[in-house]
N, C-alpha and C. Protein backbone atom coordinates (compact mmCIF):
# COMPACT_ATOMS: atom_id res chain seq x y z
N UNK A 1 4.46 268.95 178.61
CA UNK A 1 3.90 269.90 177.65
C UNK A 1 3.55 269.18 176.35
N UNK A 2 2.45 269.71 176.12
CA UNK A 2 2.27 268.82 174.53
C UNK A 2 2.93 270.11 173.68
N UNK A 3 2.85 268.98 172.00
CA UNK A 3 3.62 269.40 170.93
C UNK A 3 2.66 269.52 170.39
N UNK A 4 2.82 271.22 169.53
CA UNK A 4 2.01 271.43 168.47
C UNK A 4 2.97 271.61 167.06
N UNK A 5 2.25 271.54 165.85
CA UNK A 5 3.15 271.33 165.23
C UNK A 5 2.46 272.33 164.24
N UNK A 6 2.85 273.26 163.68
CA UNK A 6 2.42 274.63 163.09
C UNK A 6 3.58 275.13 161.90
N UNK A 7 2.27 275.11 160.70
CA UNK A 7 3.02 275.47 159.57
C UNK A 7 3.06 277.03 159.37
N UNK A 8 4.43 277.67 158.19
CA UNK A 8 5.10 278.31 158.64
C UNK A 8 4.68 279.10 156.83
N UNK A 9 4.63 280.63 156.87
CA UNK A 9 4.68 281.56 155.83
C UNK A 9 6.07 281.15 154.94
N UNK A 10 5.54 281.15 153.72
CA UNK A 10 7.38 281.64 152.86
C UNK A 10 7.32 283.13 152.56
N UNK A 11 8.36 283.58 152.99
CA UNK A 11 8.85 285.10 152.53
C UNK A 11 9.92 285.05 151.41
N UNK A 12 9.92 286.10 150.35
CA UNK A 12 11.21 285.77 149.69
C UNK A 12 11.47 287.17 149.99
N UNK A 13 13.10 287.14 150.63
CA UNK A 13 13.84 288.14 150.46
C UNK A 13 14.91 287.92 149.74
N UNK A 14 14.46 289.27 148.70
CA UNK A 14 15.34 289.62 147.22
C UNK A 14 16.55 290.12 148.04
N UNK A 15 17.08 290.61 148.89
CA UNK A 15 18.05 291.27 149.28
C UNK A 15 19.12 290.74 149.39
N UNK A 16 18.72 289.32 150.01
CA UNK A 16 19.53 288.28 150.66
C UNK A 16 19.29 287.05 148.99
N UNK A 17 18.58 287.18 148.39
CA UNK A 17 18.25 285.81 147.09
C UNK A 17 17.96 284.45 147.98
N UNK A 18 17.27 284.78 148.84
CA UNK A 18 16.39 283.60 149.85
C UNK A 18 15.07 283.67 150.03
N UNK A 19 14.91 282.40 150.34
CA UNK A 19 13.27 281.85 150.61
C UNK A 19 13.20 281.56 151.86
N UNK A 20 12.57 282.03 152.72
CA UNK A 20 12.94 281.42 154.01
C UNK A 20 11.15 281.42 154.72
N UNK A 21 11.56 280.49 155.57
CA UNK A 21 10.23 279.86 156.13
C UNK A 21 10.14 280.53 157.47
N UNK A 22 8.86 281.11 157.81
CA UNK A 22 8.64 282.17 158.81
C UNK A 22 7.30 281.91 159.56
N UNK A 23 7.73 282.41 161.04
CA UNK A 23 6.15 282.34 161.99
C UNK A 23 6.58 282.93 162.77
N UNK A 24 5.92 283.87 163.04
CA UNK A 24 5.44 285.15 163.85
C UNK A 24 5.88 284.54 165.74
N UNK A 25 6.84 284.84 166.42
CA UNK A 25 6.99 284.66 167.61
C UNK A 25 5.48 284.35 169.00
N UNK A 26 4.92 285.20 168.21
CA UNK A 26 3.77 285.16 168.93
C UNK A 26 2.75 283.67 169.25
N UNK A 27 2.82 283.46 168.58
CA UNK A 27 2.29 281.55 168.27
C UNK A 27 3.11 280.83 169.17
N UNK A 28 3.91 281.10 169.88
CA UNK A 28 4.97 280.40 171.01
C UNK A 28 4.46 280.93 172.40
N UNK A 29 4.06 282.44 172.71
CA UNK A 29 3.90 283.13 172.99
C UNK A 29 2.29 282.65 173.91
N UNK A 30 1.36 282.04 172.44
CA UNK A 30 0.05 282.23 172.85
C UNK A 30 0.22 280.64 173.11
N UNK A 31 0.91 279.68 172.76
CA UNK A 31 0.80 278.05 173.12
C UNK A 31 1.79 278.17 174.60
N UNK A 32 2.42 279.32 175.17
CA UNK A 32 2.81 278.63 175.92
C UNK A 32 1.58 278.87 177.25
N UNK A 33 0.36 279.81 176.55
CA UNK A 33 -0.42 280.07 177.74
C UNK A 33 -1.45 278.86 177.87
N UNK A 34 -1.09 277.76 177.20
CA UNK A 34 -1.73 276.57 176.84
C UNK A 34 -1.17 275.47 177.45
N UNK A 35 0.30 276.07 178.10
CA UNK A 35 1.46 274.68 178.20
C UNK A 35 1.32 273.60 177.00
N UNK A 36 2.03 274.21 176.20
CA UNK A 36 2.15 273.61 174.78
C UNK A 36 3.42 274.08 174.27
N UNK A 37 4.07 273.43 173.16
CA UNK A 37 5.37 274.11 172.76
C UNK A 37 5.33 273.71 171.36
N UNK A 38 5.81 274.90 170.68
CA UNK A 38 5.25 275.08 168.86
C UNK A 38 6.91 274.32 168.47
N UNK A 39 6.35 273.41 167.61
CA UNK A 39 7.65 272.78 166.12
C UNK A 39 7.16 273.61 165.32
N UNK A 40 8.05 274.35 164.73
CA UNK A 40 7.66 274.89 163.49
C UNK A 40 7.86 273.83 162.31
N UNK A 41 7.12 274.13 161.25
CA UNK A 41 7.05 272.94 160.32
C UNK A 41 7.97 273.67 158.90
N UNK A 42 8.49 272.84 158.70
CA UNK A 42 9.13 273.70 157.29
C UNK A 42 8.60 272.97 156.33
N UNK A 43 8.56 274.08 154.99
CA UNK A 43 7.70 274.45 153.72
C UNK A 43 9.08 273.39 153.12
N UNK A 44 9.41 272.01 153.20
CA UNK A 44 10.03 270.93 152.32
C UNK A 44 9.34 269.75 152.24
N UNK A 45 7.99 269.32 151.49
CA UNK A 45 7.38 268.31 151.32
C UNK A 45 8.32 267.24 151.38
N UNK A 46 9.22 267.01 150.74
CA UNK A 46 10.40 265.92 150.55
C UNK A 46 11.26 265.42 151.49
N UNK A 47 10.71 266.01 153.03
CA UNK A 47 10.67 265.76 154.26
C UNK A 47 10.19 265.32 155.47
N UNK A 48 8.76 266.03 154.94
CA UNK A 48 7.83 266.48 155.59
C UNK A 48 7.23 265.14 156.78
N UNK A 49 7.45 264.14 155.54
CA UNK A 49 6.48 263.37 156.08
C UNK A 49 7.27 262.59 157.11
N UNK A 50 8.88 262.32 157.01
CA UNK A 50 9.65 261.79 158.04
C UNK A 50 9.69 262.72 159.10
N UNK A 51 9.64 263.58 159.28
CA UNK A 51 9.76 264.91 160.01
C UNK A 51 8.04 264.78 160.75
N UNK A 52 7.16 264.51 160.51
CA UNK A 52 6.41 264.24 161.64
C UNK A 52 6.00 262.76 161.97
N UNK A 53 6.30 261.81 160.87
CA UNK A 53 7.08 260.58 161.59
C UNK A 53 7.87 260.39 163.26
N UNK A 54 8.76 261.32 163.36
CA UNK A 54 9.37 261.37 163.93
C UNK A 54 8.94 262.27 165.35
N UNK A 55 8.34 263.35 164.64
CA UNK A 55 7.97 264.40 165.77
C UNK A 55 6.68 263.52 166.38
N UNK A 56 5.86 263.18 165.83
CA UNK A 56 4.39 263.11 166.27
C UNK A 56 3.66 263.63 166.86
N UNK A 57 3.45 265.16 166.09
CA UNK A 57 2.67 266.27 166.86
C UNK A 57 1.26 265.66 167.85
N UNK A 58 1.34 266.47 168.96
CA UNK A 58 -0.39 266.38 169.93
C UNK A 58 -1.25 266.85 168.79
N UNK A 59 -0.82 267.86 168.15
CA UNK A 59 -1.96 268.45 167.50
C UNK A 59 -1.06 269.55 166.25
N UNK A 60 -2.03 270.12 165.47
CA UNK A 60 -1.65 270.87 163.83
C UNK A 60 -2.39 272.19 163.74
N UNK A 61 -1.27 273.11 164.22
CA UNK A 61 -2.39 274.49 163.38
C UNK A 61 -1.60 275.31 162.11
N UNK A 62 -2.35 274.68 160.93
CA UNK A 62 -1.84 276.11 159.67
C UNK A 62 -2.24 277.06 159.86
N UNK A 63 -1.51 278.10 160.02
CA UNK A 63 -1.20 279.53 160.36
C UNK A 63 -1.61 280.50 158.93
N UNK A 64 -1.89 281.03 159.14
CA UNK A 64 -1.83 282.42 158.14
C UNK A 64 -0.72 282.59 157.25
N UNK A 65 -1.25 283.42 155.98
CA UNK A 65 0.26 283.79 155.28
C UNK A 65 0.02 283.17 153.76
N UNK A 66 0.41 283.87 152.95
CA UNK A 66 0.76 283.36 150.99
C UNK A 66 -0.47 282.90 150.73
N UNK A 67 -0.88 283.49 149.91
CA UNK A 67 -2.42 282.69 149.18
C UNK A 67 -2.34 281.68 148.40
N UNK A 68 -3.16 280.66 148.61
CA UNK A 68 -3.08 279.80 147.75
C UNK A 68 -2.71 279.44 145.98
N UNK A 69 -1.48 279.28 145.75
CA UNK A 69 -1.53 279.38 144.20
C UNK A 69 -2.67 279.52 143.45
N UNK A 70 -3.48 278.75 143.41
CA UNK A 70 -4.57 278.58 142.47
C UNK A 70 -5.72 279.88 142.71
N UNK A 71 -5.31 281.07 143.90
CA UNK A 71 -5.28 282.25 144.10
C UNK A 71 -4.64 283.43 144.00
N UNK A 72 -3.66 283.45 143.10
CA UNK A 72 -3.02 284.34 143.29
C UNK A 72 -1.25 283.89 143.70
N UNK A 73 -1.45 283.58 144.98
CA UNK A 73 -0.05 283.17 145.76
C UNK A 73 1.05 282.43 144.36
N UNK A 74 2.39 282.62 145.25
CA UNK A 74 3.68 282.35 144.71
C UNK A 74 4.58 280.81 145.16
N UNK A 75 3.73 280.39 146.23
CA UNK A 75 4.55 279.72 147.01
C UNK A 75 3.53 278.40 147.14
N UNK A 76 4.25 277.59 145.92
CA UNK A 76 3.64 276.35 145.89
C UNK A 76 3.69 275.15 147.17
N UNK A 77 4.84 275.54 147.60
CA UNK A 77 5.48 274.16 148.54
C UNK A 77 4.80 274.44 150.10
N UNK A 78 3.95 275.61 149.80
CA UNK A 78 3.21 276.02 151.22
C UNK A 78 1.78 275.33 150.92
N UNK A 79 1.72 275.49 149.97
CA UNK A 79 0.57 274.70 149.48
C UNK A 79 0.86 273.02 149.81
N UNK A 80 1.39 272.42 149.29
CA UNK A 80 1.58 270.98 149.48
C UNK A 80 1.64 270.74 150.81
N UNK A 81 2.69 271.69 151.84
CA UNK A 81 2.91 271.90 153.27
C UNK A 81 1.48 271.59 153.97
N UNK A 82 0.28 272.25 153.81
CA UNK A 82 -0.50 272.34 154.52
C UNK A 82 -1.77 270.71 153.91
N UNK A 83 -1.85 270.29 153.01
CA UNK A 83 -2.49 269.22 151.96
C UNK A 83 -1.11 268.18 153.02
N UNK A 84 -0.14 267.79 153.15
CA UNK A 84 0.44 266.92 153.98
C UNK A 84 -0.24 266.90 155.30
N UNK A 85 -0.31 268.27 155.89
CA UNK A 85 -0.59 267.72 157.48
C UNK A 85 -1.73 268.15 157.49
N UNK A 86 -2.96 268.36 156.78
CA UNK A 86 -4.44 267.23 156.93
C UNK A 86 -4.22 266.16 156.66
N UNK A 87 -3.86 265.96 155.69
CA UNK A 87 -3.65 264.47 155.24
C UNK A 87 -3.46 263.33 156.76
N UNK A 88 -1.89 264.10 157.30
CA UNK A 88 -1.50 263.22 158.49
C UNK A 88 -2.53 263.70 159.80
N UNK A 89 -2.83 264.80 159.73
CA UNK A 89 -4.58 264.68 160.46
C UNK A 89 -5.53 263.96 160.54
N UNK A 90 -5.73 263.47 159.43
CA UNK A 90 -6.81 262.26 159.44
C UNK A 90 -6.21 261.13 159.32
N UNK A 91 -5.24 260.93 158.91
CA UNK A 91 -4.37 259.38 159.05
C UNK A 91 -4.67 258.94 160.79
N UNK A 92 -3.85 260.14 161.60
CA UNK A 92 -3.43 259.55 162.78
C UNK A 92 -4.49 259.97 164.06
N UNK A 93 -5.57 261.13 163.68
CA UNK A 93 -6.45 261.35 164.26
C UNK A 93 -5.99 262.88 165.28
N UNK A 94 -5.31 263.33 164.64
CA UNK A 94 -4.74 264.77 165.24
C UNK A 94 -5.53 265.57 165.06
N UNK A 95 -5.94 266.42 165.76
CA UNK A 95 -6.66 267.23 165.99
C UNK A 95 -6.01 268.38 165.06
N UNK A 96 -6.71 269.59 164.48
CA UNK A 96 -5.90 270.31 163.26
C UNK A 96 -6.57 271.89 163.46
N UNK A 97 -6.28 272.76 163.59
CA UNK A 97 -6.87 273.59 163.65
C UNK A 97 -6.06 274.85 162.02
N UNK A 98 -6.55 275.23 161.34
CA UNK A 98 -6.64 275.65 160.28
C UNK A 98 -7.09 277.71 160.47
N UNK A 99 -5.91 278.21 160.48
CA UNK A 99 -6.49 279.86 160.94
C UNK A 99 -6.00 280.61 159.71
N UNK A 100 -6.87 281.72 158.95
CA UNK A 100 -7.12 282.19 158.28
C UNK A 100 -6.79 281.89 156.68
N UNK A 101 -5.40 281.87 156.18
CA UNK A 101 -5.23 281.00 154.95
C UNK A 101 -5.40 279.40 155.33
N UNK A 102 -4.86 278.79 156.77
CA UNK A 102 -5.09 277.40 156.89
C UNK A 102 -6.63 276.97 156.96
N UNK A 103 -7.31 277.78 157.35
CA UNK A 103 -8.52 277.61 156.81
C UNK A 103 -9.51 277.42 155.57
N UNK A 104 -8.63 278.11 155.16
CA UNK A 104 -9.10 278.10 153.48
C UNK A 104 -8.29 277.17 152.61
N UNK A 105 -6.94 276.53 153.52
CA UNK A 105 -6.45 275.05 152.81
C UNK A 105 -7.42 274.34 153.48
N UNK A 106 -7.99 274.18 154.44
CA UNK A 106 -8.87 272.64 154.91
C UNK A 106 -10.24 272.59 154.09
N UNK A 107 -10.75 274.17 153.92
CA UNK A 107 -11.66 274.15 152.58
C UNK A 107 -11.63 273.62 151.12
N UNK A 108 -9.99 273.84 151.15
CA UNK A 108 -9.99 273.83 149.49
C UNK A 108 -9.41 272.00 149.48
N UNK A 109 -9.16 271.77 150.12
CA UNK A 109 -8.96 270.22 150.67
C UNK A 109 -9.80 269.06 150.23
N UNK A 110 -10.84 269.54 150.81
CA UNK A 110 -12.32 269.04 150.60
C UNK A 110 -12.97 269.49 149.73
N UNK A 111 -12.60 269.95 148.90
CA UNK A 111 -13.43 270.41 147.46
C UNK A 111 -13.69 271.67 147.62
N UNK A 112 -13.72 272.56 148.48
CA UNK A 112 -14.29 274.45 148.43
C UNK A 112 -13.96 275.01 147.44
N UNK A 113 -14.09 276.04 147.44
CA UNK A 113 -13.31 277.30 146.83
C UNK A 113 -13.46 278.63 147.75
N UNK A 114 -12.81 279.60 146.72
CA UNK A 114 -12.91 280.77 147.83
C UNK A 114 -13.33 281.82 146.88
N UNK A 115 -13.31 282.96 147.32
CA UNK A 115 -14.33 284.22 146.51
C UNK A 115 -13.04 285.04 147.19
N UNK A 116 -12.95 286.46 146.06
CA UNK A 116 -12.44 287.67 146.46
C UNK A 116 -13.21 288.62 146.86
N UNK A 117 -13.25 288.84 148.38
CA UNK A 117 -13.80 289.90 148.93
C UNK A 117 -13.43 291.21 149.65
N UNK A 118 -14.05 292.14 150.01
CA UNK A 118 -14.08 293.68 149.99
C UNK A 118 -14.00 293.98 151.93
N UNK A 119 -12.74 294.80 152.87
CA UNK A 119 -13.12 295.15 153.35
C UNK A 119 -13.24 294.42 155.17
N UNK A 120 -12.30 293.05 154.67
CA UNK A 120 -11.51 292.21 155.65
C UNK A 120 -10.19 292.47 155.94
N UNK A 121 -9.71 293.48 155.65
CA UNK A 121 -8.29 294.04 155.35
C UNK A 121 -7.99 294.58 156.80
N UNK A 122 -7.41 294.22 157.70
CA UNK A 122 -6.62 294.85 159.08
C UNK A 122 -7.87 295.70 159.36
N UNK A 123 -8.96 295.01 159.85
CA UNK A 123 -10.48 295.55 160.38
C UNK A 123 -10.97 294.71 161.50
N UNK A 124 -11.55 295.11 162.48
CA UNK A 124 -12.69 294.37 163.41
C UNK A 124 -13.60 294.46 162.92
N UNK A 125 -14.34 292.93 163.46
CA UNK A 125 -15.80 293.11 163.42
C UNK A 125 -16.41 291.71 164.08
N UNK A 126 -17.64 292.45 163.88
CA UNK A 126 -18.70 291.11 164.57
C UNK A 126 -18.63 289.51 163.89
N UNK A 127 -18.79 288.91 164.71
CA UNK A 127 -19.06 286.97 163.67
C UNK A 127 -20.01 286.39 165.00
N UNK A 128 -21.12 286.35 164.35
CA UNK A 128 -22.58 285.45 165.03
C UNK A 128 -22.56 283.76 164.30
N UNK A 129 -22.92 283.36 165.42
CA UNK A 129 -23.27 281.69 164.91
C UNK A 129 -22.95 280.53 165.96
N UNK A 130 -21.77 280.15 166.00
CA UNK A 130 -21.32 279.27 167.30
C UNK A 130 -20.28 280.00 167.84
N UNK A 131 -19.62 281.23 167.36
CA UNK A 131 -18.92 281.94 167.96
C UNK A 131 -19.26 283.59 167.77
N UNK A 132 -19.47 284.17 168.82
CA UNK A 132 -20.41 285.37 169.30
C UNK A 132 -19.69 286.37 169.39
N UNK A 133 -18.71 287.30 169.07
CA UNK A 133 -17.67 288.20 169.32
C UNK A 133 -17.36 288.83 168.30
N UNK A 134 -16.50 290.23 168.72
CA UNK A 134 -16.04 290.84 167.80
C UNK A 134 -14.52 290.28 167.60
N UNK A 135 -14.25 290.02 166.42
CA UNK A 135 -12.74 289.48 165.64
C UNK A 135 -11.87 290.39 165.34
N UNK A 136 -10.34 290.30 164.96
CA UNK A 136 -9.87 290.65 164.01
C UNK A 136 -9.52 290.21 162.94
N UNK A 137 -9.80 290.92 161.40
CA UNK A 137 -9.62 290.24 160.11
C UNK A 137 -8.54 291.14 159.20
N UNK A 138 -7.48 290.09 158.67
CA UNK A 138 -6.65 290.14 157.94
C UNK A 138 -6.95 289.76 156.08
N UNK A 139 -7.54 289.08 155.81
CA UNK A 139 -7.96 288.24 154.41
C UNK A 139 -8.68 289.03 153.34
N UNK A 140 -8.51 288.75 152.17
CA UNK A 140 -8.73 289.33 150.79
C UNK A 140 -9.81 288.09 150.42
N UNK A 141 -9.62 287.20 150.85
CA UNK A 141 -9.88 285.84 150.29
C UNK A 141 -11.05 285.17 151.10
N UNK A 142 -12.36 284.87 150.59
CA UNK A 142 -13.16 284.15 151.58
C UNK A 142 -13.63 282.84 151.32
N UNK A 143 -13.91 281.94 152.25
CA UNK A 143 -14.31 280.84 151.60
C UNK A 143 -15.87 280.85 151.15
N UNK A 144 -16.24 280.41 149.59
CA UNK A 144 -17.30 280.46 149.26
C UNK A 144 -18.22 279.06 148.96
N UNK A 145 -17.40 278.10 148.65
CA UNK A 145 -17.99 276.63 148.62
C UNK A 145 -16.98 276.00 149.76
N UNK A 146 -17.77 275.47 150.63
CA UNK A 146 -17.49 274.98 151.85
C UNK A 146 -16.92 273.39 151.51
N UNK A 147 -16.91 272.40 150.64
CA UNK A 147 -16.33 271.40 150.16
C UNK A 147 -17.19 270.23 151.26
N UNK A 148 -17.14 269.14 150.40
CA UNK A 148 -17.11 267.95 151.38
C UNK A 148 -17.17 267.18 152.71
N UNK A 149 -18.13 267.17 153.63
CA UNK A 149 -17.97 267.42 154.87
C UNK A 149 -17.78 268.37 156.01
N UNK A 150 -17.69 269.53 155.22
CA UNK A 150 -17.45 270.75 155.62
C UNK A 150 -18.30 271.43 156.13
N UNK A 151 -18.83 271.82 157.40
CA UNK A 151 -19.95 272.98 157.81
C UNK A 151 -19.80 274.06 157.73
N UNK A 152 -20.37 274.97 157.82
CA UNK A 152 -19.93 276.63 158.60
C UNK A 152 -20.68 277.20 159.82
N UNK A 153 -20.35 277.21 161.07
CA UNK A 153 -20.64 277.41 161.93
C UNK A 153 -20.86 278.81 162.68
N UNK A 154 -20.00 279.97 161.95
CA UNK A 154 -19.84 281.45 162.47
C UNK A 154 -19.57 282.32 161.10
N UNK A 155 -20.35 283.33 161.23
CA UNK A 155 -20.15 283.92 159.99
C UNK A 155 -20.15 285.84 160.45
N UNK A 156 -19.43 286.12 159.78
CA UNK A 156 -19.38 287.87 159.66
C UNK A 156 -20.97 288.33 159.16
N UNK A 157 -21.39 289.59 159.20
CA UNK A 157 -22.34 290.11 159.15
C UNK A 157 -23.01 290.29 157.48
N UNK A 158 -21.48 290.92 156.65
CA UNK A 158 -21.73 290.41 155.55
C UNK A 158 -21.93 289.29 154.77
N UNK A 159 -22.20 288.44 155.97
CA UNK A 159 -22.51 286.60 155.64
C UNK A 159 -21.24 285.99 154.69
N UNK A 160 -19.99 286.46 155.41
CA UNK A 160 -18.68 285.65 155.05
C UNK A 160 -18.55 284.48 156.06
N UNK A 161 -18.30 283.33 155.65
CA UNK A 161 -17.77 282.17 156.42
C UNK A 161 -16.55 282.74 157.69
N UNK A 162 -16.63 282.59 158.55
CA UNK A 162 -15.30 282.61 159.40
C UNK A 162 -15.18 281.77 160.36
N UNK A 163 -15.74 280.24 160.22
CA UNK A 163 -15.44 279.42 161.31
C UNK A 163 -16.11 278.36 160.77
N UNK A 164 -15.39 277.10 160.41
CA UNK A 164 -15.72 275.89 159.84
C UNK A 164 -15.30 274.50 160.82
N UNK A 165 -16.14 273.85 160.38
CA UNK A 165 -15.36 272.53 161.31
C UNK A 165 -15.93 271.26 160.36
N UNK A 166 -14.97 269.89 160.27
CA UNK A 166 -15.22 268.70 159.23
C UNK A 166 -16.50 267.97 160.48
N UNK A 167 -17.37 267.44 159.45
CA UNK A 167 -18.35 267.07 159.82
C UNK A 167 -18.25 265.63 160.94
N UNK A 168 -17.10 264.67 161.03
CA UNK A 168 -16.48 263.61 161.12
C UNK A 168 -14.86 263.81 161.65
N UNK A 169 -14.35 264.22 161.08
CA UNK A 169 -13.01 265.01 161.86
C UNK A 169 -12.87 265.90 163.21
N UNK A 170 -11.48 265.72 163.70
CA UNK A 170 -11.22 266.62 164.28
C UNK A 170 -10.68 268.11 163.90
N UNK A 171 -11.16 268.38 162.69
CA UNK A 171 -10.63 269.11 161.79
C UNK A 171 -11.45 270.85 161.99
N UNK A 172 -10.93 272.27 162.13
CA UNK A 172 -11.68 273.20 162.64
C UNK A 172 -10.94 274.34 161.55
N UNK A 173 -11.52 275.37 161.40
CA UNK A 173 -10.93 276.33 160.79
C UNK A 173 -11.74 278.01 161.33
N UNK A 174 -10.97 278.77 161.83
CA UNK A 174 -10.92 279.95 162.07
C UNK A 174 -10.17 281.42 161.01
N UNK A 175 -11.44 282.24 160.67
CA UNK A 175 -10.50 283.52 159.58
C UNK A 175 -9.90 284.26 160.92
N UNK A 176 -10.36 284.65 161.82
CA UNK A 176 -9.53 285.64 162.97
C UNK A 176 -8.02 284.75 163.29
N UNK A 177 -7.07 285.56 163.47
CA UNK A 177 -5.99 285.53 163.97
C UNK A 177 -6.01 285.71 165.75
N UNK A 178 -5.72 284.34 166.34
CA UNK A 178 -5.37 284.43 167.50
C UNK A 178 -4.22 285.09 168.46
N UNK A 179 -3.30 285.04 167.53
CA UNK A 179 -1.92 285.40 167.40
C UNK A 179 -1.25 286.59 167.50
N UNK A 180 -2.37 287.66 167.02
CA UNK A 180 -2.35 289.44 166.64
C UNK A 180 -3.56 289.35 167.69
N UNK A 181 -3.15 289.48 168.69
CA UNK A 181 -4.45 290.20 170.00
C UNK A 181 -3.19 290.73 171.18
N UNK A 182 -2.84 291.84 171.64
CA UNK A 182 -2.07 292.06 172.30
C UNK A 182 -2.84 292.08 173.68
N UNK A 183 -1.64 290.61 174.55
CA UNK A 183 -2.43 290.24 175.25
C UNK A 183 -3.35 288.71 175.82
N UNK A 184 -3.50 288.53 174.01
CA UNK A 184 -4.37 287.41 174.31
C UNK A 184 -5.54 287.42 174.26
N UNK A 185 -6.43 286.64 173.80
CA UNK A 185 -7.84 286.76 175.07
C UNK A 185 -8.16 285.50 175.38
N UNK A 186 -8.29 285.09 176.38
CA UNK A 186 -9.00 284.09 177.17
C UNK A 186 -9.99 283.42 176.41
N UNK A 187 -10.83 283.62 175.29
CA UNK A 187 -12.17 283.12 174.67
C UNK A 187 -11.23 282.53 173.21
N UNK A 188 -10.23 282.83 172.93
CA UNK A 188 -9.20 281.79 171.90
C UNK A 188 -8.24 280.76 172.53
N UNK A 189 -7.97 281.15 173.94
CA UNK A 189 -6.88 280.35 174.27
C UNK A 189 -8.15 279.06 174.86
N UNK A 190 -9.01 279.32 174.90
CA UNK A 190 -10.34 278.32 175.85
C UNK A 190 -10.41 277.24 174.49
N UNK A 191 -11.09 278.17 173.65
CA UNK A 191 -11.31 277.54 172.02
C UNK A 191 -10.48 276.81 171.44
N UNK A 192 -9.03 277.63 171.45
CA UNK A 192 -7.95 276.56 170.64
C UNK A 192 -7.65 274.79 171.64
N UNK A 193 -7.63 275.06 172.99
CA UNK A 193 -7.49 274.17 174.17
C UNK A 193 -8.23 273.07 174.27
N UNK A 194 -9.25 273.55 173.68
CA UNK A 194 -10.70 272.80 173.67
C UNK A 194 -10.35 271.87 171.69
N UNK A 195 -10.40 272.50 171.16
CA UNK A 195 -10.64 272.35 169.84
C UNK A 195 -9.02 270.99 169.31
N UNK A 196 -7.81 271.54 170.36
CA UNK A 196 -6.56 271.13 169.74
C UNK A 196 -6.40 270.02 171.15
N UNK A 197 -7.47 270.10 171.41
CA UNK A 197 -7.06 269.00 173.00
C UNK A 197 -5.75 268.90 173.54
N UNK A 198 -5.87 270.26 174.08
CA UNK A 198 -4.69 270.77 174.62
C UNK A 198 -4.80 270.58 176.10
């Protein structure tokens, strides 16, 4: 089985006076229909980098979750979290796949930015371009300058970015959540397989 190596939400629960690092069961769930098996990555830069030293993921997907500080978000060390493993993406030639906030770190990576938009909030809809289907969208946040090497390949109707890939990299980014489809579908598990050389 290959190793994927997938970064992880911070939640703070006030209840407990903890920070704790979180990923949705489902991401185990959808890699094992891949024969793949998820490391979760923890939100401790001051680790990080011996910690996949050691692991040497097949492949990298940042997951969803906390907006980017320089957006809003609270949770700096998720930020650095995801800026480490592109980084070790292009060092070692790992394939990286980047889904909905990780998407918008591989943007903002490369110089992007993002725009606040209207109406992506727990909705379906259409995305035409290199990927032909109806999605589901979670995000407040869209990417609006695509950065450095950066294409856009699939876009929503309201001509929002939702599918990027590095021009030279193995580097890809998706706004739909693979993860929230009860079920699955066959046309993400093909895509991620394909994309994470699985």
């Amino acid at each position: 089985m290959k190793l994927v190596a997938v970064s992880q939400r911070v939640d703070t629960i006030e209840d407990y006076g903890e920070i704790r690092d979180a990923l949705d069961e489902e991401w185990q769930k959808l890699f094992l229909k891949m024969d793949a098996v998820v490391a979760p990555v923890p939100n401790a830069p001051q680790v990080l980098k011996e910690f996949l030293s050691r692991l040497q993921p097949d492949a990298i997907v940042l997951s969803g979750g906390n907006n980017p500080v320089s957006y809003g978000g609270s949770a700096p060390q998720r930020d650095w979290t995801d800026e480490i493993l592109i980084r070790y993406a292009i060092k070692h030639n790992v394939p990286l796949l980047g889904v909905c906030r990780g998407m918008q770190s591989v943007a903002l990576y490369f110089g992007g930015a993002l725009k606040k938009i209207e109406g992506h909030v727990a909705v379906r809809h259409e995305i035409n371009g290199k990927t032909e289907r109806e999605v589901n969208s979670y995000h407040a946040y869209a990417v609006d300058l695509l950065g450095e090497n950066i294409r856009a390949v699939s876009w929503a109707k309201d001509g929002t970015v939702e599918e990027i890939c590095h021009e030279t990299h193995c580097i890809y980014g998706i706004m739909w959540h693979p993860e929230r489809v009860n079920g699955f579908l066959q046309e993400d598990i093909d895509f991620m397989k394909q994309k994470l050389r699985l």
